[in-house]
Protein backbone atom coordinates (compact mmCIF):
# COMPACT_ATOMS: atom_id res chain seq x y z
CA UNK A 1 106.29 98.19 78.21
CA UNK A 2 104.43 97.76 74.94
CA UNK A 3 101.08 97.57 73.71
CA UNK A 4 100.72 94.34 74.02
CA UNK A 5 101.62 94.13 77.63
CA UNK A 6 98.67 96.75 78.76
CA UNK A 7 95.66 94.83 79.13
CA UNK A 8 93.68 97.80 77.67
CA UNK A 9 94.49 99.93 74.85
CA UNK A 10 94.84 103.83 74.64
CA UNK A 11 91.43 104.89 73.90
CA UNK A 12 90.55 108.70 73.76
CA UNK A 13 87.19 108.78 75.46
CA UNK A 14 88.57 106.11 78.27
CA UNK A 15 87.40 107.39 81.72
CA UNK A 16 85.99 111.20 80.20
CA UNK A 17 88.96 111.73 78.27
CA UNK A 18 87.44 113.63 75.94
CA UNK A 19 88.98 113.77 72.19
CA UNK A 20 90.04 117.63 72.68
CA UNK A 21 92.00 116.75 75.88
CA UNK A 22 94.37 114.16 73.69
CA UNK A 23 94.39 116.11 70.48
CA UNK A 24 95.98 118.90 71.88
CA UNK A 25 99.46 117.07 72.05
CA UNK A 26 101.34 114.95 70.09
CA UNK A 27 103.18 113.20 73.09
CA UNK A 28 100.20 112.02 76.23
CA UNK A 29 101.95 113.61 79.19
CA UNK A 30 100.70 111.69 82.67
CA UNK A 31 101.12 112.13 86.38
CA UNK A 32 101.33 109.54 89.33
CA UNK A 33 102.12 111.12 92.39
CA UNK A 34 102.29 110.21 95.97
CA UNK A 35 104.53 110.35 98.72
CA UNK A 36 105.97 106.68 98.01
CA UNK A 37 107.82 106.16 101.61
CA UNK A 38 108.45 103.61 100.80
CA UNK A 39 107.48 102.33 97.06
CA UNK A 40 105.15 99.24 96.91
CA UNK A 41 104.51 96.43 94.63
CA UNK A 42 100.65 98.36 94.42
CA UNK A 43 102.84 101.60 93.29
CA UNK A 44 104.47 99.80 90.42
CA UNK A 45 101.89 98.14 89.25
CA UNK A 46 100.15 101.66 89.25
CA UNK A 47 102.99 103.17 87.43
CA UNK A 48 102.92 99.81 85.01
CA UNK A 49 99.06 100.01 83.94
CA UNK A 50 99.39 104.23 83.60
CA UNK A 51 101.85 103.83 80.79
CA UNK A 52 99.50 101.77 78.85
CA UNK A 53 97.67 105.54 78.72
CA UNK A 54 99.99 107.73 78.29
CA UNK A 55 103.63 108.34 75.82
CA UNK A 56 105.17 109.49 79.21
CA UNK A 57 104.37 109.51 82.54
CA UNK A 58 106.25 111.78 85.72
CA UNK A 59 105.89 109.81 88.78
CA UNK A 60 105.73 112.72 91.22
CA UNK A 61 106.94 112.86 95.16
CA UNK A 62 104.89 114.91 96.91
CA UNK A 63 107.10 116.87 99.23
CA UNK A 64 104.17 117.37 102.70
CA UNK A 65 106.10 120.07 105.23
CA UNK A 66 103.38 118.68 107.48
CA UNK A 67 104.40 114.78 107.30
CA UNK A 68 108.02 113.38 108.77
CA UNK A 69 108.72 110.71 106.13
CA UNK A 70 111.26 108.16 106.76
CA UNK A 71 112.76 108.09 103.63
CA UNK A 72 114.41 111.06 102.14
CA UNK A 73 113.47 113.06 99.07
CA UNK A 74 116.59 111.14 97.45
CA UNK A 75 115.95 107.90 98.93
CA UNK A 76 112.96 107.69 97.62
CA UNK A 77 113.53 109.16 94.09
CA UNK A 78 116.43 106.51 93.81
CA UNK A 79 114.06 103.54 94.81
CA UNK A 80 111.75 104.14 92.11
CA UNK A 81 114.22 104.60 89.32
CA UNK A 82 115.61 101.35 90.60
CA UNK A 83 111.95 99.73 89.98
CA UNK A 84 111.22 101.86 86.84
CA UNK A 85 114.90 101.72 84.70
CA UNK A 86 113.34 99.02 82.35
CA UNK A 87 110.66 101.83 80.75
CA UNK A 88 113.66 104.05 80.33
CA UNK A 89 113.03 107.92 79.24
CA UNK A 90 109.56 106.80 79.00
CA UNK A 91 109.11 107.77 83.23
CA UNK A 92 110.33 110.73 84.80
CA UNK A 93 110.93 110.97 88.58
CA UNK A 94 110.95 114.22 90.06
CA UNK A 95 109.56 116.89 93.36
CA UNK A 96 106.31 118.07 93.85
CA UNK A 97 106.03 120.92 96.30
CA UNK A 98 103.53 122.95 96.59
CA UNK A 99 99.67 121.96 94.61
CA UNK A 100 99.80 119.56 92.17
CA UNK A 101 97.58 121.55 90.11
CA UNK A 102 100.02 124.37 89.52
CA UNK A 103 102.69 121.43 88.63
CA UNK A 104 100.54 119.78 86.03
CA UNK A 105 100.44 123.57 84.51
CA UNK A 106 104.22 123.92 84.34
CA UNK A 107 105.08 120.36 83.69
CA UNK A 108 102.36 120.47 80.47
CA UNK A 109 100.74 117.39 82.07
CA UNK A 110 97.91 116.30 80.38
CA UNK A 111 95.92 113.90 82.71
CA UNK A 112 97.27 112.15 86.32
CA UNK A 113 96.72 108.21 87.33
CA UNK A 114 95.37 107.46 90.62
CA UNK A 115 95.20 103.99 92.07
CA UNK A 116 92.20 103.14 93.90
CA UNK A 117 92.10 100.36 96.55
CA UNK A 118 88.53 100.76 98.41
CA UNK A 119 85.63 102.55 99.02
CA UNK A 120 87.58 104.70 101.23
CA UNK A 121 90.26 105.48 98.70
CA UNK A 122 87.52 106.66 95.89
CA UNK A 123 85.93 108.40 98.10
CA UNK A 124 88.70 110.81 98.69
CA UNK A 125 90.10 110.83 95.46
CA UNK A 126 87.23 111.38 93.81
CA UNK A 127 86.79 114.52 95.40
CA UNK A 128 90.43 115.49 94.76
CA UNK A 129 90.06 114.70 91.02
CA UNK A 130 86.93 117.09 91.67
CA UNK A 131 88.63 119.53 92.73
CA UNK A 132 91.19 119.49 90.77
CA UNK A 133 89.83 119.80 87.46
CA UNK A 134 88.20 122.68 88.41
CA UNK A 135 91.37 124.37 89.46
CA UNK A 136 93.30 123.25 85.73
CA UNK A 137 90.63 121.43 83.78
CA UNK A 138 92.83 118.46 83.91
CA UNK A 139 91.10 114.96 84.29
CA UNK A 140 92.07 112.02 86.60
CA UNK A 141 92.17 108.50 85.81
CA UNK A 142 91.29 105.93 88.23
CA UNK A 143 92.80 102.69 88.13
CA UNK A 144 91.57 99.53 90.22
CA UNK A 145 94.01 98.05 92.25
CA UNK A 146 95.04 94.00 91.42
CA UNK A 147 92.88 92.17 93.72
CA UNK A 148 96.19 90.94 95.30
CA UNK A 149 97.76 94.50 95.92
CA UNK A 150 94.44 95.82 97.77
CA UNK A 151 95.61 95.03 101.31
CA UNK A 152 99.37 96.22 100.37
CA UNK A 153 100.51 100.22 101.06
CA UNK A 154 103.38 102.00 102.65
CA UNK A 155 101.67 102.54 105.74
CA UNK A 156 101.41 98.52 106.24
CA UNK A 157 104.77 98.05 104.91
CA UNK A 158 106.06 100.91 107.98
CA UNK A 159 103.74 99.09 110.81
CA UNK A 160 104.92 95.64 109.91
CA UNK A 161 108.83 97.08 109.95
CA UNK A 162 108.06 98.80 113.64
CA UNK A 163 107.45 95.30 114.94
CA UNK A 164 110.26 93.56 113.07
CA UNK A 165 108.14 92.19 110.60
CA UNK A 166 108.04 91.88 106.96
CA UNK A 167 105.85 89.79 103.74
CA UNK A 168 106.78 88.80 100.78
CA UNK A 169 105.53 90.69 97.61
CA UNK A 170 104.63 93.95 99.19
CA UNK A 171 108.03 95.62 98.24
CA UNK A 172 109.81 95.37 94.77
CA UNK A 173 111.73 92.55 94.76
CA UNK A 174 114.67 94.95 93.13
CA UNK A 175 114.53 97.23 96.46
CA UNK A 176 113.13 94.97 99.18
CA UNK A 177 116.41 94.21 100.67
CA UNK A 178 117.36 97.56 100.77
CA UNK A 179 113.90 99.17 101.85
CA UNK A 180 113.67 96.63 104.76
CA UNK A 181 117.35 97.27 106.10
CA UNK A 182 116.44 100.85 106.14
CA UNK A 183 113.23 100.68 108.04
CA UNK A 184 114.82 98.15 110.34
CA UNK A 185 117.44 100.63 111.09
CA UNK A 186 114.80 103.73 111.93
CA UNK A 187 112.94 101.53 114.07
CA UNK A 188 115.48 99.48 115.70
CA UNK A 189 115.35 101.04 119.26
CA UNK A 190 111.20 100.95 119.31
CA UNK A 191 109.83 98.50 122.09
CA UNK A 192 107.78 97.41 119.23
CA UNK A 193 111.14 96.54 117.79
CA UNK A 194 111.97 94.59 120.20
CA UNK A 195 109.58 91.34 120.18
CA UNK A 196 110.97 88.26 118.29
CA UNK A 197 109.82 87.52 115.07
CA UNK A 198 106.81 85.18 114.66
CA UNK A 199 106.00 85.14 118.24
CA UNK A 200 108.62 83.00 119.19
């Protein structure tokens, strides 16, 4: 990805970024993290538009002891270095257990990327990104979701699967065959499963 992909340049003061926050690094260090079960077209575009901030960005998988996903740690970490091999060393992929402010402290993060979909979605994450930059003093950057990705997240992508559906352009093309044969294989034996594609 280079500069003249990202539809906005690296500008210090962009979203409250103030001048001290980028000055105190020679490389931008920024974090992305979700759970990503699976990955989504709205994920990598995320992912995408956050390098156009940032020198490197770690693309974090939140490891939740109270959530079942249905993709593995390892499933998961090798679907999005399957959609994220073109930026090279330029992405990271790794764990996050535990808060994500005490990883941004060890990792020397300087800022993280969150992608915001609704009203709903700010609303939460705005009082996340509240939270935590009082816990590290480290800022969060909101970025708008395309107007075509609003409607697309894992959660969709998991309901359509249960009833033996799928779309086009909500997965990856570079994992969708492999994402979809995977979720059609957890939810196989569901009634839901069960009904014929299309309503016929």
């Amino acid at each position: 990805l280079t500069a003249a992909n990202c539809h906005f340049k690296r500008i210090p003061l962009l979203f409250s970024l103030s001048r001290a926050s980028f000055a105190s690094h020679q490389i931008k260090k920024a974090l992305y993290a979700g759970s990503f079960d699976p990955p989504s077209t709205g994920h990598l575009d995320i992912i995408n538009r956050g390098l156009c901030l940032c020198d490197e960005l770690t693309v974090g998988i939140g490891i939740n002891p109270m959530k079942k996903p249905i993709f593995s740690y390892l499933e998961r970490k090798h679907l999005l270095e399957e959609i994220t091999k073109d930026h090279g060393d330029r992405v990271k992929i790794t764990m996050i257990e535990g808060l994500l402010v005490d990883f941004m402290k060890e990792a020397d993060i300087d800022f993280q990327v969150r992608g915001i979909r609704s009203y709903s979605d700010f609303d939460s994450e705005f009082s996340m990104g509240l939270i935590n930059r009082n816990l590290s003093g480290k800022e969060t950057v909101f970025l708008l979701a395309r107007p075509d990705h609003v409607h697309i997240s894992s959660s969709q992508i998991r309901e359509l699967a249960m009833f033996n559906q799928r779309l086009d352009d909500f997965v990856p093309h570079e994992i969708e065959e492999e994402v979809y044969e995977r979720l059609f294989e957890h939810y196989k034996d569901y009634p839901t499963f069960k009904c014929k594609k299309n309503g016929k």
